[in-house]
PDB file of N, CA and C in Angstrom:
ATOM      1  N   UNK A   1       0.850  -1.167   0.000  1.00  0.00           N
ATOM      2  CA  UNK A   1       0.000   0.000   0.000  1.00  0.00           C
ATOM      3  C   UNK A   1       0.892   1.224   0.000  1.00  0.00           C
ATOM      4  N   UNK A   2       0.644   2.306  -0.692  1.00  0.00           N
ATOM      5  CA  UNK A   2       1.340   3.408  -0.623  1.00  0.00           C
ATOM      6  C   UNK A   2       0.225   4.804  -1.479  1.00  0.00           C
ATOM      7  N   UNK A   3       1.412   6.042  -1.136  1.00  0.00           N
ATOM      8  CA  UNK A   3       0.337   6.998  -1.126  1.00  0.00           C
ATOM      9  C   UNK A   3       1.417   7.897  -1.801  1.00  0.00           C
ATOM     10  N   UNK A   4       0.857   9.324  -1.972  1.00  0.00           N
ATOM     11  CA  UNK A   4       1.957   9.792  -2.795  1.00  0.00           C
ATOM     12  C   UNK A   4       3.144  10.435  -1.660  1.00  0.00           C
ATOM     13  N   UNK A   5       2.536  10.570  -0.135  1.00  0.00           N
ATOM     14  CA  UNK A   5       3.606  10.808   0.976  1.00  0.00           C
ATOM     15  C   UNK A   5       4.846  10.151   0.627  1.00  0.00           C
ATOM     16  N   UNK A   6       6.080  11.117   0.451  1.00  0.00           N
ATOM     17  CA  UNK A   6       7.174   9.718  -0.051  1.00  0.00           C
ATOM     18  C   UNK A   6       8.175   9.836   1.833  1.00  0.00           C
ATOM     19  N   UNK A   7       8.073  10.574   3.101  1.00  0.00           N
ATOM     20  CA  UNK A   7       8.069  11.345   3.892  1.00  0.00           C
ATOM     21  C   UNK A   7       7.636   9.538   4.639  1.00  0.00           C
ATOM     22  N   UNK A   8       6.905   8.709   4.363  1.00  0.00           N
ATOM     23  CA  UNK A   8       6.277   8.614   5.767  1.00  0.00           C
ATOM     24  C   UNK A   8       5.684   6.998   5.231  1.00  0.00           C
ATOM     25  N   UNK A   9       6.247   5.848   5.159  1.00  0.00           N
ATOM     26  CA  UNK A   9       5.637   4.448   5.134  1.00  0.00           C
ATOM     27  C   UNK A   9       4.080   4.448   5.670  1.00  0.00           C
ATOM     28  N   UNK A  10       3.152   3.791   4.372  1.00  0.00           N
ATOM     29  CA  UNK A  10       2.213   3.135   4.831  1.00  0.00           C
ATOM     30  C   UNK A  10       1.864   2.050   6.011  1.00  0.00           C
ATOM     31  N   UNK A  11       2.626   1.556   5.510  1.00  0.00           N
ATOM     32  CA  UNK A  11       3.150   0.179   6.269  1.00  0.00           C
ATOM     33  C   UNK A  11       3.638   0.724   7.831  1.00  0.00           C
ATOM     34  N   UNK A  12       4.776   1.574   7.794  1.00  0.00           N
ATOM     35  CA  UNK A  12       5.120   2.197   9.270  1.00  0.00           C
ATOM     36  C   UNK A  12       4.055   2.712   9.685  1.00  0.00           C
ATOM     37  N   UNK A  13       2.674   3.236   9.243  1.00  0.00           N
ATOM     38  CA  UNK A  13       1.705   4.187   9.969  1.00  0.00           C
ATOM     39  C   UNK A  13       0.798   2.830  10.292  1.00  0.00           C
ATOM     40  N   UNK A  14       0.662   2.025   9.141  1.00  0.00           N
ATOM     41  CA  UNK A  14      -0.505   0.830   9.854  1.00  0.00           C
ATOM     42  C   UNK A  14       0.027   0.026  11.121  1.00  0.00           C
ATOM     43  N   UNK A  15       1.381  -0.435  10.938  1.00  0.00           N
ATOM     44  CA  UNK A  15       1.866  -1.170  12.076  1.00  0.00           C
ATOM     45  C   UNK A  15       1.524  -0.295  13.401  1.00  0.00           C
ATOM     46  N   UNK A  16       1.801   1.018  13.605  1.00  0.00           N
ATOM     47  CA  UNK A  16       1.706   2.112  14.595  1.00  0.00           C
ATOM     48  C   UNK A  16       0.213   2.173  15.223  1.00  0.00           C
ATOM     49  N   UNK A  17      -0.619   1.865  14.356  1.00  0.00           N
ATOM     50  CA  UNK A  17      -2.570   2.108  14.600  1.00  0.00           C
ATOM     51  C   UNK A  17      -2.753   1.858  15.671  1.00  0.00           C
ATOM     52  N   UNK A  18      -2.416   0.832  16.247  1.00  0.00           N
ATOM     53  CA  UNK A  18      -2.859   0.346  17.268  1.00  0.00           C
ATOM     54  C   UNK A  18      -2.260   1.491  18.541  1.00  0.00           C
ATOM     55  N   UNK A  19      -1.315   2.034  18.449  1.00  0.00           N
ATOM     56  CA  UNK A  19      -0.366   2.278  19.505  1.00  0.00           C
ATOM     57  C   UNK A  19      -0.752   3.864  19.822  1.00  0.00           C
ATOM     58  N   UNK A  20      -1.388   4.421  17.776  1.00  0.00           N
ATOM     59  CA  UNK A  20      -1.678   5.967  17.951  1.00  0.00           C
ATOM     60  C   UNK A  20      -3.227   5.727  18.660  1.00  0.00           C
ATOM     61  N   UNK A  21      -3.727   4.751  18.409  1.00  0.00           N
ATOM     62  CA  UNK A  21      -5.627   4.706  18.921  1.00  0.00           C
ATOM     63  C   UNK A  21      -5.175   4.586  20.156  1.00  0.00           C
ATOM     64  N   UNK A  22      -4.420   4.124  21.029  1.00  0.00           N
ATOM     65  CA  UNK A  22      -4.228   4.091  22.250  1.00  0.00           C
ATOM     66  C   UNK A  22      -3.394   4.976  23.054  1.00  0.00           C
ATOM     67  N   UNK A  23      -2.940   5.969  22.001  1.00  0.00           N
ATOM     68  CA  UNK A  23      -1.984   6.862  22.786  1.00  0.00           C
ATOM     69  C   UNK A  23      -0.690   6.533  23.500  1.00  0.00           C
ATOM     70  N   UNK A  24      -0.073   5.725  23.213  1.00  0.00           N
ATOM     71  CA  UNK A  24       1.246   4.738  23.762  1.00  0.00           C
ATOM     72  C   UNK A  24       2.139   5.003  22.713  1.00  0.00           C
ATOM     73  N   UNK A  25       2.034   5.545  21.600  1.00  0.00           N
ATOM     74  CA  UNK A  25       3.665   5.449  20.516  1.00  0.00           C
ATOM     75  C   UNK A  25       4.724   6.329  21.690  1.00  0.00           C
ATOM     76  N   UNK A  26       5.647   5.685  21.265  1.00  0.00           N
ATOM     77  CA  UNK A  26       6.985   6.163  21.895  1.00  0.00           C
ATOM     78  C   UNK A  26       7.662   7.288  21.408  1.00  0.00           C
ATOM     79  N   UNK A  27       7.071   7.837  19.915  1.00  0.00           N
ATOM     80  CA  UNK A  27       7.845   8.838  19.351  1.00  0.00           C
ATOM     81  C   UNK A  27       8.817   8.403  18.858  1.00  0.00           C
ATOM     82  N   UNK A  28       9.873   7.311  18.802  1.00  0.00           N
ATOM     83  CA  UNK A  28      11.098   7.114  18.291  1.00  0.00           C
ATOM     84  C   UNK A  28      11.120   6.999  16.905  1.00  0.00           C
ATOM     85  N   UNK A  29      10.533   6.593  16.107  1.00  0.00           N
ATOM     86  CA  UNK A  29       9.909   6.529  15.445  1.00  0.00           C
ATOM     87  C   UNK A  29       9.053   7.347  14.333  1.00  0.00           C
ATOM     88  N   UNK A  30       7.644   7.710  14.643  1.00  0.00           N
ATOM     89  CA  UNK A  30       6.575   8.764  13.706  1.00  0.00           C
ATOM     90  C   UNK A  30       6.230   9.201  15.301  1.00  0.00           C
ATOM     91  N   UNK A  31       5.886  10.476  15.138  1.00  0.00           N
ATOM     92  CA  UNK A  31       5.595  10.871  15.989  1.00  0.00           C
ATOM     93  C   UNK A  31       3.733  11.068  15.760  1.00  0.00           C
ATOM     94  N   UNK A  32       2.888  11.019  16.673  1.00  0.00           N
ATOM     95  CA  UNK A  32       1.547  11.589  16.505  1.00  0.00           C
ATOM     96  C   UNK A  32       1.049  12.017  15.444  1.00  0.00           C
ATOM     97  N   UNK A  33       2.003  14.188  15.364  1.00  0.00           N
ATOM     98  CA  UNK A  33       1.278  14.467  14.148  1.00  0.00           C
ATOM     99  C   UNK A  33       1.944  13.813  12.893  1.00  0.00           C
ATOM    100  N   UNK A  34       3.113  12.794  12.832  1.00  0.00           N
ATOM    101  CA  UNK A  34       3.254  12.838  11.344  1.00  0.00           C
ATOM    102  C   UNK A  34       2.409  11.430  10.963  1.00  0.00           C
ATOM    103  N   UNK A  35       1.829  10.603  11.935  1.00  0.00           N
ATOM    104  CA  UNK A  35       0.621   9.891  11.800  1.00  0.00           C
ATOM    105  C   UNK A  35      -0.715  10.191  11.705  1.00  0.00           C
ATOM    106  N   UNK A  36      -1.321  11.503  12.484  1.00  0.00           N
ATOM    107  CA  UNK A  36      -2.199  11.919  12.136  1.00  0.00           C
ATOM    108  C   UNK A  36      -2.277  12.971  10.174  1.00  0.00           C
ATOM    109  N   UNK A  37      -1.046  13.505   9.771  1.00  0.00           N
ATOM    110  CA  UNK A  37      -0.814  14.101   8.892  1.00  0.00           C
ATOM    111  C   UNK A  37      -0.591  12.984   7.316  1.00  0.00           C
ATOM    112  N   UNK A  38       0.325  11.965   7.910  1.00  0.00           N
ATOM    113  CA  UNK A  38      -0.136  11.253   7.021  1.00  0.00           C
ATOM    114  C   UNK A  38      -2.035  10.402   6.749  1.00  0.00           C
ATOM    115  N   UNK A  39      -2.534  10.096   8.192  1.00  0.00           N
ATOM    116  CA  UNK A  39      -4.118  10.032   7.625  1.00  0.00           C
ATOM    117  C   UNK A  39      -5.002  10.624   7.184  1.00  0.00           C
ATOM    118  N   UNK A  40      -4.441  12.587   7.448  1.00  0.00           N
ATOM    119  CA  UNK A  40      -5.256  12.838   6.526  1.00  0.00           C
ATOM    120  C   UNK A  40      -5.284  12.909   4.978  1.00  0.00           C
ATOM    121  N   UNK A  41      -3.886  12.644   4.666  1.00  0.00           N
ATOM    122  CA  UNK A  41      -3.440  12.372   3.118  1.00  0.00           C
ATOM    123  C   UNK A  41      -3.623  11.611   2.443  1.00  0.00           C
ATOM    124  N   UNK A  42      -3.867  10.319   3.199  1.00  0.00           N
ATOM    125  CA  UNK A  42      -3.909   8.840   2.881  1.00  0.00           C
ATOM    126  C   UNK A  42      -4.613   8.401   2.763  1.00  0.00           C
ATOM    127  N   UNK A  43      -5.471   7.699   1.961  1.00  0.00           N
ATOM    128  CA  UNK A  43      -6.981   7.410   2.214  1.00  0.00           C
ATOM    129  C   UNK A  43      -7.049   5.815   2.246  1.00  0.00           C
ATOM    130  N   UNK A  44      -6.367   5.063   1.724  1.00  0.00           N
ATOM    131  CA  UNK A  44      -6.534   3.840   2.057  1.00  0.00           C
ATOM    132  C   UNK A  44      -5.529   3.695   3.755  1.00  0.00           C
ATOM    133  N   UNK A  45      -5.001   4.267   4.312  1.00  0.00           N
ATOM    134  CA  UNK A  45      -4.515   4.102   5.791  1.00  0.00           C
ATOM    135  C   UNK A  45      -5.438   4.785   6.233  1.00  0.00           C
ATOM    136  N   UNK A  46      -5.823   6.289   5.992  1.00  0.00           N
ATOM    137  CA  UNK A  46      -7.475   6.326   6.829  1.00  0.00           C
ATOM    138  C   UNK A  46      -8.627   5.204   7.180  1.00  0.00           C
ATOM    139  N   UNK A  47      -8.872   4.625   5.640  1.00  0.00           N
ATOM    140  CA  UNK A  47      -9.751   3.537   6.009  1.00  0.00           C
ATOM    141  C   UNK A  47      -9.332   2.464   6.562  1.00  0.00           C
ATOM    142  N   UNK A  48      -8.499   2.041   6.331  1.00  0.00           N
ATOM    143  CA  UNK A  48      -7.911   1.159   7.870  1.00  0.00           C
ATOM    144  C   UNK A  48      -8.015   1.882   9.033  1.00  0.00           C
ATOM    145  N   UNK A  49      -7.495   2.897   9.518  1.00  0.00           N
ATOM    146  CA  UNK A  49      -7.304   3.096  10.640  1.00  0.00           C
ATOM    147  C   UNK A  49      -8.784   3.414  10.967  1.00  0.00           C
ATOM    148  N   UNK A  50      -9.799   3.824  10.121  1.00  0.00           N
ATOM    149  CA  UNK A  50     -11.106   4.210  10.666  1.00  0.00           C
ATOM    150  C   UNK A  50     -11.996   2.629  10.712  1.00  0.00           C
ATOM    151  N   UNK A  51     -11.670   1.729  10.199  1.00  0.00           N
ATOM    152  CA  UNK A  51     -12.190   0.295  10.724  1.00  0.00           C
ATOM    153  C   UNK A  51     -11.780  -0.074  11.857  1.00  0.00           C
ATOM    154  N   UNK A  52     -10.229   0.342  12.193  1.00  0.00           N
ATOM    155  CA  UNK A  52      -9.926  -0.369  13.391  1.00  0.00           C
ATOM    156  C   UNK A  52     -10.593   0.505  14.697  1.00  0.00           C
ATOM    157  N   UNK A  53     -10.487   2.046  14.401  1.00  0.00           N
ATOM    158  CA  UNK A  53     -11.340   2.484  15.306  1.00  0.00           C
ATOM    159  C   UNK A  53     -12.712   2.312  15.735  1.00  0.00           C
ATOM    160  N   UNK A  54     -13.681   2.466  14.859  1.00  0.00           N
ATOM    161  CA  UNK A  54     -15.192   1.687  14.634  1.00  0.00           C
ATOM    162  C   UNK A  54     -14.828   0.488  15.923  1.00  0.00           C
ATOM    163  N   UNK A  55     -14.156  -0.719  15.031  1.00  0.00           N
ATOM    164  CA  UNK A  55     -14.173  -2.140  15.673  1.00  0.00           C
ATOM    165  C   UNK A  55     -13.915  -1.610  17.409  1.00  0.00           C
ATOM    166  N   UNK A  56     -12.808  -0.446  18.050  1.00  0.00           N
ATOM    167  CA  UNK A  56     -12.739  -0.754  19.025  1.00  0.00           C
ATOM    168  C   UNK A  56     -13.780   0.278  19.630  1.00  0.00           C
ATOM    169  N   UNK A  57     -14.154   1.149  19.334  1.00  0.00           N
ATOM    170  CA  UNK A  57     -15.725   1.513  19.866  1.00  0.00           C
ATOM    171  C   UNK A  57     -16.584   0.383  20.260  1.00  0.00           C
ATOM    172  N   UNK A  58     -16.663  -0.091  18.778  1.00  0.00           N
ATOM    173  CA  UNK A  58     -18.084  -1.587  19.533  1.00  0.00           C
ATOM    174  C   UNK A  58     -17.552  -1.949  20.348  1.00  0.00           C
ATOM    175  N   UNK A  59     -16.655  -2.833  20.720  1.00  0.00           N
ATOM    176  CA  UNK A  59     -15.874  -3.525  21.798  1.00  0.00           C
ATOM    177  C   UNK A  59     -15.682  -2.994  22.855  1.00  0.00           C
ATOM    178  N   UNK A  60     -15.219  -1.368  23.081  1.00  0.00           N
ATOM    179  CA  UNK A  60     -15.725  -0.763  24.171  1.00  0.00           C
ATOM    180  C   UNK A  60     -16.773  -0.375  24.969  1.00  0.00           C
ATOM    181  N   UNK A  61     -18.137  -0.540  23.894  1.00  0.00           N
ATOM    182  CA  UNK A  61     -19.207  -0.185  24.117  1.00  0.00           C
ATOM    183  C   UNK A  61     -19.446  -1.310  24.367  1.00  0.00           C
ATOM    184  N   UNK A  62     -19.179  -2.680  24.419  1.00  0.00           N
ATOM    185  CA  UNK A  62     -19.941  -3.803  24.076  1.00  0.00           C
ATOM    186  C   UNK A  62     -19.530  -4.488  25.866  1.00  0.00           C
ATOM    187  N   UNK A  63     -18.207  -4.114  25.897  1.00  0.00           N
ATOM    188  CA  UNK A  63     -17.896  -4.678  27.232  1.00  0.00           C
ATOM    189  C   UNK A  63     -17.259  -3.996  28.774  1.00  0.00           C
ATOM    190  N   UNK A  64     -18.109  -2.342  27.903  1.00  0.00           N
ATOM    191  CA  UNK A  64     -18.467  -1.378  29.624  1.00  0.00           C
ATOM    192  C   UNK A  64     -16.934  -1.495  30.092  1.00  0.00           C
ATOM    193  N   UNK A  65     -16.692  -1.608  30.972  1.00  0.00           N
ATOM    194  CA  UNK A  65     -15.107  -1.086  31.525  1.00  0.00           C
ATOM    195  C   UNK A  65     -14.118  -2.166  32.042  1.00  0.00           C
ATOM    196  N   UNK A  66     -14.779  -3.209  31.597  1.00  0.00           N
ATOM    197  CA  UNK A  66     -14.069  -4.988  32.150  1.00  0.00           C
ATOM    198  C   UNK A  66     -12.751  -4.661  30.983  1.00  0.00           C
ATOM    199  N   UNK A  67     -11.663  -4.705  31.671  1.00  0.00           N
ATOM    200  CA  UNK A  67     -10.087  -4.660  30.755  1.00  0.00           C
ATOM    201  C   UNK A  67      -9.644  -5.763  30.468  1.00  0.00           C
ATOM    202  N   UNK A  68      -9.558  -6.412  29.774  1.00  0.00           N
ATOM    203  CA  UNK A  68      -9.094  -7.923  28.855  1.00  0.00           C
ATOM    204  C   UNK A  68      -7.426  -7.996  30.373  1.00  0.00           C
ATOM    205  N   UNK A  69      -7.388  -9.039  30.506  1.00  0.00           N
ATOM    206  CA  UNK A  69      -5.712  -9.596  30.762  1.00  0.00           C
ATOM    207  C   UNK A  69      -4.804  -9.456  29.717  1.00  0.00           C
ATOM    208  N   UNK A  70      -3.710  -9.004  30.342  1.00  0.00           N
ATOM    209  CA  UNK A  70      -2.315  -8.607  29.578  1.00  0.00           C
ATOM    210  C   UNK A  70      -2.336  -9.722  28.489  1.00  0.00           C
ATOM    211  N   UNK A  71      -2.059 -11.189  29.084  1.00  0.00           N
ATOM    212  CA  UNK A  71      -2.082 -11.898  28.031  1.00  0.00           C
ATOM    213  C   UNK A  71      -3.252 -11.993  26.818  1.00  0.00           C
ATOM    214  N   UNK A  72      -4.532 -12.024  27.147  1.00  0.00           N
ATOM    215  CA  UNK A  72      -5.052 -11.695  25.809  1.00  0.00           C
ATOM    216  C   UNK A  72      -5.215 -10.987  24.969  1.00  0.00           C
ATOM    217  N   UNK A  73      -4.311  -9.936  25.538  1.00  0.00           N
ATOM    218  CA  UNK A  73      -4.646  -8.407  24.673  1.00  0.00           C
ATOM    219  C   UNK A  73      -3.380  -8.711  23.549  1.00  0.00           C
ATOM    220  N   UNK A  74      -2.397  -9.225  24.461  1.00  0.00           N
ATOM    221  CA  UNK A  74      -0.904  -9.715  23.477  1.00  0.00           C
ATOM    222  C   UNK A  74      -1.169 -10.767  22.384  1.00  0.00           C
ATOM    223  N   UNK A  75      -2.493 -12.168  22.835  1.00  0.00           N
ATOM    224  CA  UNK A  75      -2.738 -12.720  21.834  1.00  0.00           C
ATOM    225  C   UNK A  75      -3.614 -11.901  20.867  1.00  0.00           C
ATOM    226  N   UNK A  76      -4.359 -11.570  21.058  1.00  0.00           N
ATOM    227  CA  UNK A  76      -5.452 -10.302  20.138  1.00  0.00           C
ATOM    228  C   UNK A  76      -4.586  -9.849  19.018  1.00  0.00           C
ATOM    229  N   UNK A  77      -3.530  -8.559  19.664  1.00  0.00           N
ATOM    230  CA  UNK A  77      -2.657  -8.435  19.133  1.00  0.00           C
ATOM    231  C   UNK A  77      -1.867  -8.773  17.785  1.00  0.00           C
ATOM    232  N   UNK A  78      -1.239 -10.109  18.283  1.00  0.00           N
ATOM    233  CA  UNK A  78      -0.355 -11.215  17.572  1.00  0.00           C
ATOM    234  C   UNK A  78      -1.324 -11.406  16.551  1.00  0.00           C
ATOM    235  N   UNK A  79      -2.678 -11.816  16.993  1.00  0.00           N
ATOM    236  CA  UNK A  79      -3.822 -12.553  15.570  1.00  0.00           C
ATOM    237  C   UNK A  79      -3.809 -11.572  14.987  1.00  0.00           C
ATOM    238  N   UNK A  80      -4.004 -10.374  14.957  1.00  0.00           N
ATOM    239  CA  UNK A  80      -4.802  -9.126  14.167  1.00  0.00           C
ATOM    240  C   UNK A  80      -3.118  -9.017  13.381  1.00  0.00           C
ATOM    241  N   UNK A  81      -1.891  -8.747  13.674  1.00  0.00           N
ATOM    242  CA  UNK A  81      -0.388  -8.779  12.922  1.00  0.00           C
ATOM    243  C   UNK A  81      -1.019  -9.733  12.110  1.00  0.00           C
ATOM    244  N   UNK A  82      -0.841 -11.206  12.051  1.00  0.00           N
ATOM    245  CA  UNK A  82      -1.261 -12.084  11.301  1.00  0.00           C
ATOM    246  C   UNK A  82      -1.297 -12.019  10.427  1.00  0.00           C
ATOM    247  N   UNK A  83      -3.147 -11.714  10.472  1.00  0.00           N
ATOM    248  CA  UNK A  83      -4.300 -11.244   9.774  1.00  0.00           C
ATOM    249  C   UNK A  83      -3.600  -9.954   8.853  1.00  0.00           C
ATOM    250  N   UNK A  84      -3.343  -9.034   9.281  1.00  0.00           N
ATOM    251  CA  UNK A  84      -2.793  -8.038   8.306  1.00  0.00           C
ATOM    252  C   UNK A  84      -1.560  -8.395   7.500  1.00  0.00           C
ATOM    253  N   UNK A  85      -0.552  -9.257   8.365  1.00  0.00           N
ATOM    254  CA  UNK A  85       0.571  -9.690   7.053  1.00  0.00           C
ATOM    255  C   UNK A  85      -0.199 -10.967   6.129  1.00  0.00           C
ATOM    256  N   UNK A  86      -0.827 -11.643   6.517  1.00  0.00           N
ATOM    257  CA  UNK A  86      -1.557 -12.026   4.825  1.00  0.00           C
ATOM    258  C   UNK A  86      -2.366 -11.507   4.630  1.00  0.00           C
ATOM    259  N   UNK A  87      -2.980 -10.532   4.655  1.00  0.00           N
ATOM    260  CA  UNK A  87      -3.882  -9.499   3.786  1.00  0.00           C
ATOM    261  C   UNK A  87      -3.117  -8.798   2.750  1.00  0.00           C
ATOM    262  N   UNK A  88      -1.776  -8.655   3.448  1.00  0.00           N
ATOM    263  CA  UNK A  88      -0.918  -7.737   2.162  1.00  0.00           C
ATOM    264  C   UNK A  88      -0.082  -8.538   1.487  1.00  0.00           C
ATOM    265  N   UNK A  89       0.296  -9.772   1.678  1.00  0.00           N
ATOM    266  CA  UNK A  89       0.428 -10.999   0.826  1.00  0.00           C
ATOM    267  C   UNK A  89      -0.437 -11.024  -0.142  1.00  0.00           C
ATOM    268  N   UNK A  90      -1.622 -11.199  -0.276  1.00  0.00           N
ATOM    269  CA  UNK A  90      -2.676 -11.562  -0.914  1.00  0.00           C
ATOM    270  C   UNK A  90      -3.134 -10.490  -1.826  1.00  0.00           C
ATOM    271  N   UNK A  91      -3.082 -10.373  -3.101  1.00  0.00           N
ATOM    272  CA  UNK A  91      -2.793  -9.565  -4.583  1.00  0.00           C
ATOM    273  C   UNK A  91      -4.251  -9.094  -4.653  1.00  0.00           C
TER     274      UNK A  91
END
């Protein structure tokens, strides 16, 4: 996937989604705005990142303030990597 940003990996902003929806990136890296700056440029990493947001609304809404265990959040995690490296395998 790519965009005409030559500044800023698709790929580096999707791997990050999870970390900018949660407010945890480290900065070492993309910082905030050059993740928020690349989504607004980007429209196929917008629409990813606006599915993954959607999905964790329901899920927040769905299960009120009960916080998953460390370990399942790490398996969650791991499946959803997966899931996205053969999605971008797949032509």
């Amino acid at each position: 996937m790519s965009c005409d940003d030559n500044d800023v990996d698709c790929a580096e902003v999707l791997d990050r989604v999870y970390m900018f929806l949660d407010h945890e990136l480290d900065d070492r890296t993309l910082t905030y705005d050059e993740i928020k700056a690349h989504l607004d440029d980007c429209q196929p990493c917008l629409s990813t990142y606006d599915i993954e947001r959607v999905i964790r609304e329901a899920v927040a809404r769905a299960c009120g303030c009960d916080h998953a265990p460390d370990e399942l959040r790490l398996k969650i995690r791991a499946r959803i990597q997966e899931v996205r490296v053969q999605m971008t395998r797949t032509p």
